[in-house]
C-alpha atoms as a PDB file:
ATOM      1  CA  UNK A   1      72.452  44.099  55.275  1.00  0.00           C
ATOM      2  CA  UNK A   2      75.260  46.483  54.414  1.00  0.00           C
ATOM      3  CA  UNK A   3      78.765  45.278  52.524  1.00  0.00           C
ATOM      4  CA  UNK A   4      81.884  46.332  54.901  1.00  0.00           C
ATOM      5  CA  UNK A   5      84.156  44.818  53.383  1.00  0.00           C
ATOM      6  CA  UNK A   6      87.164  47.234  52.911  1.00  0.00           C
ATOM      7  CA  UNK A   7      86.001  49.808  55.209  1.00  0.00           C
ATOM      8  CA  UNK A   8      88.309  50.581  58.259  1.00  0.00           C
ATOM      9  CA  UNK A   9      87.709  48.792  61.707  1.00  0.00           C
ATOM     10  CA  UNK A  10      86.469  51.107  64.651  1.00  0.00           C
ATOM     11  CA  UNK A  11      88.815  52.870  66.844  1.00  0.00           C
ATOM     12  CA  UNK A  12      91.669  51.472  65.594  1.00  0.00           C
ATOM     13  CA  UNK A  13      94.236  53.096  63.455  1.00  0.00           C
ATOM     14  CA  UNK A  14      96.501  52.017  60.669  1.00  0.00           C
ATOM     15  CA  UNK A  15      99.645  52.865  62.382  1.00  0.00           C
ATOM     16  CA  UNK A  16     100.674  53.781  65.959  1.00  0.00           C
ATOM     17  CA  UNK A  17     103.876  53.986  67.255  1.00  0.00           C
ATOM     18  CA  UNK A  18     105.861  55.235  70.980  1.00  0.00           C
ATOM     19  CA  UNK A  19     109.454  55.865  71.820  1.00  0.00           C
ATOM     20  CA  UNK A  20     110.521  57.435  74.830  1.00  0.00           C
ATOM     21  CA  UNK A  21     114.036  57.965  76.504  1.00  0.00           C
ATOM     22  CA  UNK A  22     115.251  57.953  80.034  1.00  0.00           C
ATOM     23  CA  UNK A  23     118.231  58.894  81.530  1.00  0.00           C
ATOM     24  CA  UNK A  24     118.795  58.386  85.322  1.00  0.00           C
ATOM     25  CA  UNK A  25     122.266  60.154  87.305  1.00  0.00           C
ATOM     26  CA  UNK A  26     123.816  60.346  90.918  1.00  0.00           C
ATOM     27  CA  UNK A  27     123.355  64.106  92.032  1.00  0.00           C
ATOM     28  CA  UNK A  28     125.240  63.588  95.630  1.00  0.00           C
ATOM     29  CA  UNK A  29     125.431  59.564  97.343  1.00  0.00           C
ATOM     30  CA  UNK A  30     121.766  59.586  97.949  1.00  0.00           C
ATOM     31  CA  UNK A  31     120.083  61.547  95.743  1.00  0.00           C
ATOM     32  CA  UNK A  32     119.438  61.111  92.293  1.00  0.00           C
ATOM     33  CA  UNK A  33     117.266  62.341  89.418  1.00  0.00           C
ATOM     34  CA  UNK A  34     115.631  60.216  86.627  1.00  0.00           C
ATOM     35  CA  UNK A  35     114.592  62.239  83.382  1.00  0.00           C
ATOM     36  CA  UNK A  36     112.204  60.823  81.102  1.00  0.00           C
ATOM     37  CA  UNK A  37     110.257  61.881  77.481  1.00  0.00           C
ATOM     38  CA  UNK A  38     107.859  59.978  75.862  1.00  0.00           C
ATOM     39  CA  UNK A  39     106.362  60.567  72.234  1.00  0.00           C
ATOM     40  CA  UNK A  40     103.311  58.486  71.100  1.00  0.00           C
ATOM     41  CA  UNK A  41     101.728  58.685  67.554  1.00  0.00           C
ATOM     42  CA  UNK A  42      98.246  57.286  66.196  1.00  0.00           C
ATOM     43  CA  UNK A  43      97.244  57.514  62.520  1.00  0.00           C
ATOM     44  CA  UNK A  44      93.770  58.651  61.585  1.00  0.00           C
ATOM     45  CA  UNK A  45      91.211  56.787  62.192  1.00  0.00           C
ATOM     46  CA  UNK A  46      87.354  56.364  62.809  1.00  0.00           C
ATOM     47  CA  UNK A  47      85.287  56.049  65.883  1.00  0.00           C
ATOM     48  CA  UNK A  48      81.972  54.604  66.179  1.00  0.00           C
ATOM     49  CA  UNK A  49      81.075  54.756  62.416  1.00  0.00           C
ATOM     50  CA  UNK A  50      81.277  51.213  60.545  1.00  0.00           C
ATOM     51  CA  UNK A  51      80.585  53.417  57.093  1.00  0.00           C
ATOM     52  CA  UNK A  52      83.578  55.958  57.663  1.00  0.00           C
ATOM     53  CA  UNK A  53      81.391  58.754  58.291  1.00  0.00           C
ATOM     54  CA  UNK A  54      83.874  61.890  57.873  1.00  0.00           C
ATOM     55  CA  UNK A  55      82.510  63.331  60.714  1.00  0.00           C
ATOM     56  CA  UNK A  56      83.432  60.507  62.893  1.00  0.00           C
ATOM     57  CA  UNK A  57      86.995  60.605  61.683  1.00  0.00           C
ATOM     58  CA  UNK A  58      90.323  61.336  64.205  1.00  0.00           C
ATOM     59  CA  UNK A  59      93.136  63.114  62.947  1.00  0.00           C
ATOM     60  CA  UNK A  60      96.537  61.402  63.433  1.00  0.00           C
ATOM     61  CA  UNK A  61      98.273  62.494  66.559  1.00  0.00           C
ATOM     62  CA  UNK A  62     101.496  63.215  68.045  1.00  0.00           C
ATOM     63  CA  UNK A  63     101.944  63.796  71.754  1.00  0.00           C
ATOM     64  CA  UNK A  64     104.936  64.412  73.572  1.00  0.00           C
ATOM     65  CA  UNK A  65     104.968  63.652  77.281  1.00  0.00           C
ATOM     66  CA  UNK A  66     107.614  64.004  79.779  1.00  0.00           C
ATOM     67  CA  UNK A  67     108.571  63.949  83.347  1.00  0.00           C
ATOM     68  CA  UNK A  68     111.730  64.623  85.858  1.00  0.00           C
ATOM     69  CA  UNK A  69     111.992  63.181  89.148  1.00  0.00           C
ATOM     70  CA  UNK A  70     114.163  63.286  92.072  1.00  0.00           C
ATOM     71  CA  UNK A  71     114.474  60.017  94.805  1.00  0.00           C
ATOM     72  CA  UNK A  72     115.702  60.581  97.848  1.00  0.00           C
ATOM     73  CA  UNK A  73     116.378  58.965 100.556  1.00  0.00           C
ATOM     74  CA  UNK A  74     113.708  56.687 102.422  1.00  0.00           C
ATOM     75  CA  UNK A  75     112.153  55.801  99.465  1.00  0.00           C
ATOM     76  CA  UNK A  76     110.849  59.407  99.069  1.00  0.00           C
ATOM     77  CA  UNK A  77     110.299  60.302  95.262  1.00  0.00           C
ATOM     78  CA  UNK A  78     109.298  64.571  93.810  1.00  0.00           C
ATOM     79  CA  UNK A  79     108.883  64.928  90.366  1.00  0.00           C
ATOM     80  CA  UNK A  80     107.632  67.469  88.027  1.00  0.00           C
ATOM     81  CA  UNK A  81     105.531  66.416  84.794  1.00  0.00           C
ATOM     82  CA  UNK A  82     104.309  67.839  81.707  1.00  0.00           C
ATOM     83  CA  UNK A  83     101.526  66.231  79.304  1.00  0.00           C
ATOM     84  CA  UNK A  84     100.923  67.682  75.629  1.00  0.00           C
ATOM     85  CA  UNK A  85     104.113  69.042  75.657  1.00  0.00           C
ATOM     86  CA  UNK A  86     103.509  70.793  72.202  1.00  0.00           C
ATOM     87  CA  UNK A  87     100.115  71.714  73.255  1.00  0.00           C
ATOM     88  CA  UNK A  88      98.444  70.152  70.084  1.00  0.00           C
ATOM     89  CA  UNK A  89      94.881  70.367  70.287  1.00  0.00           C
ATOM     90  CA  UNK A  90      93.164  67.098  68.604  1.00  0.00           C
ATOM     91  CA  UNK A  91      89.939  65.712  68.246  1.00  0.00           C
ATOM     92  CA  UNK A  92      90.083  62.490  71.381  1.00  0.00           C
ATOM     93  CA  UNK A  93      86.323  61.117  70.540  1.00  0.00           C
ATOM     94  CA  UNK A  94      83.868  61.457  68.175  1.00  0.00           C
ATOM     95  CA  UNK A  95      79.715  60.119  68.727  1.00  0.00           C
ATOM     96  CA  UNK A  96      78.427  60.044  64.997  1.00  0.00           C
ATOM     97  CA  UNK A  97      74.377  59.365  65.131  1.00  0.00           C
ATOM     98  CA  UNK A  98      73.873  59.553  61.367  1.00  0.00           C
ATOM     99  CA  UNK A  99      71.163  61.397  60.305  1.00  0.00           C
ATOM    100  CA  UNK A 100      71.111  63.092  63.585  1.00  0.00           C
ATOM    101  CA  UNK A 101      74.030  65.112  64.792  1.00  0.00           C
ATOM    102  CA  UNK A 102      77.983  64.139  65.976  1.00  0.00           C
ATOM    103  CA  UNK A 103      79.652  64.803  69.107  1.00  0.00           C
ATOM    104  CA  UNK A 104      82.805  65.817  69.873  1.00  0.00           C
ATOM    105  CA  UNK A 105      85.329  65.589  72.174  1.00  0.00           C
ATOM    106  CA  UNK A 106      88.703  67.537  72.381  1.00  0.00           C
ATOM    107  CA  UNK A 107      91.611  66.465  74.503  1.00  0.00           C
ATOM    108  CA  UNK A 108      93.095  68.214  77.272  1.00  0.00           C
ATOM    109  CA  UNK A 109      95.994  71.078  76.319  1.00  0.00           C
ATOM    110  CA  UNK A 110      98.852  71.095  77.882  1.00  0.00           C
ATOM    111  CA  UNK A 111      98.972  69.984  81.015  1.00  0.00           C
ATOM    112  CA  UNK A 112     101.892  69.933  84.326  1.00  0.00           C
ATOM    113  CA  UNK A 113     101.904  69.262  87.787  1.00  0.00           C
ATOM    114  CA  UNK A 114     104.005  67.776  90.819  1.00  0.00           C
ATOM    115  CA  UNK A 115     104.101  64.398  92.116  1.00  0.00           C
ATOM    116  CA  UNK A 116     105.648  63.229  95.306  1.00  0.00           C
ATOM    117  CA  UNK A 117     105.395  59.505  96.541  1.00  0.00           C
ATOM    118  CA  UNK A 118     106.633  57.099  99.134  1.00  0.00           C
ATOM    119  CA  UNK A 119     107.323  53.504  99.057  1.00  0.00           C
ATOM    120  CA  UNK A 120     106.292  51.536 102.252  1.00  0.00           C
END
């Protein structure tokens, strides 16, 4: 049986932290457009190795997210979004089979698109 003790939990950073800001105006009596940005952070930290393998370690990461949208009238909401603002390309997973090989896994770039929703 292998000693742990002061090796890091799986999956589960020292540190993490989010902020984010919105802001939300009147553009005409019933329109009005809600602007938001997010940023989340996550120390380094190890998946799926209970030694610390270094090839199972996750570089910290900082991701900035953010979206605008626009609700109109009858409950009718368009929005734009961007993900990976910064484009940061990170390690998201790691499989570490010791002895054997690792997997990786790399997040998606940046990323945008359009929503539109109703409410009924």
């Amino acid at each position: 049986m292998e000693d742990l003790s002061g090796k890091r939990l799986q999956n589960a950073p020292e540190w993490t932290s989010s902020a984010y800001a919105q802001y939300e105006t009147q553009l005409s009596s019933n329109i009005s457009v809600r602007a938001k940005v997010q940023y989340n952070y996550a120390a380094q930290k190890y998946l799926v190795s209970i030694t610390d393998a270094p090839r199972s370690s996750v570089q910290p990461t900082h991701i900035v997210n953010a979206n605008i949208d626009f609700l109109l009238p009858h409950d009718i909401q368009i929005g734009v979004f961007a993900t990976n603002l910064t484009n940061n390309h990170y390690i998201a997973s790691v499989y570490d089979a010791p002895g054997t090989l690792g997997l990786t896994n790399y997040a998606p770039p940046r990323e945008w698109g359009v929503t539109a929703g109703i409410k009924f």
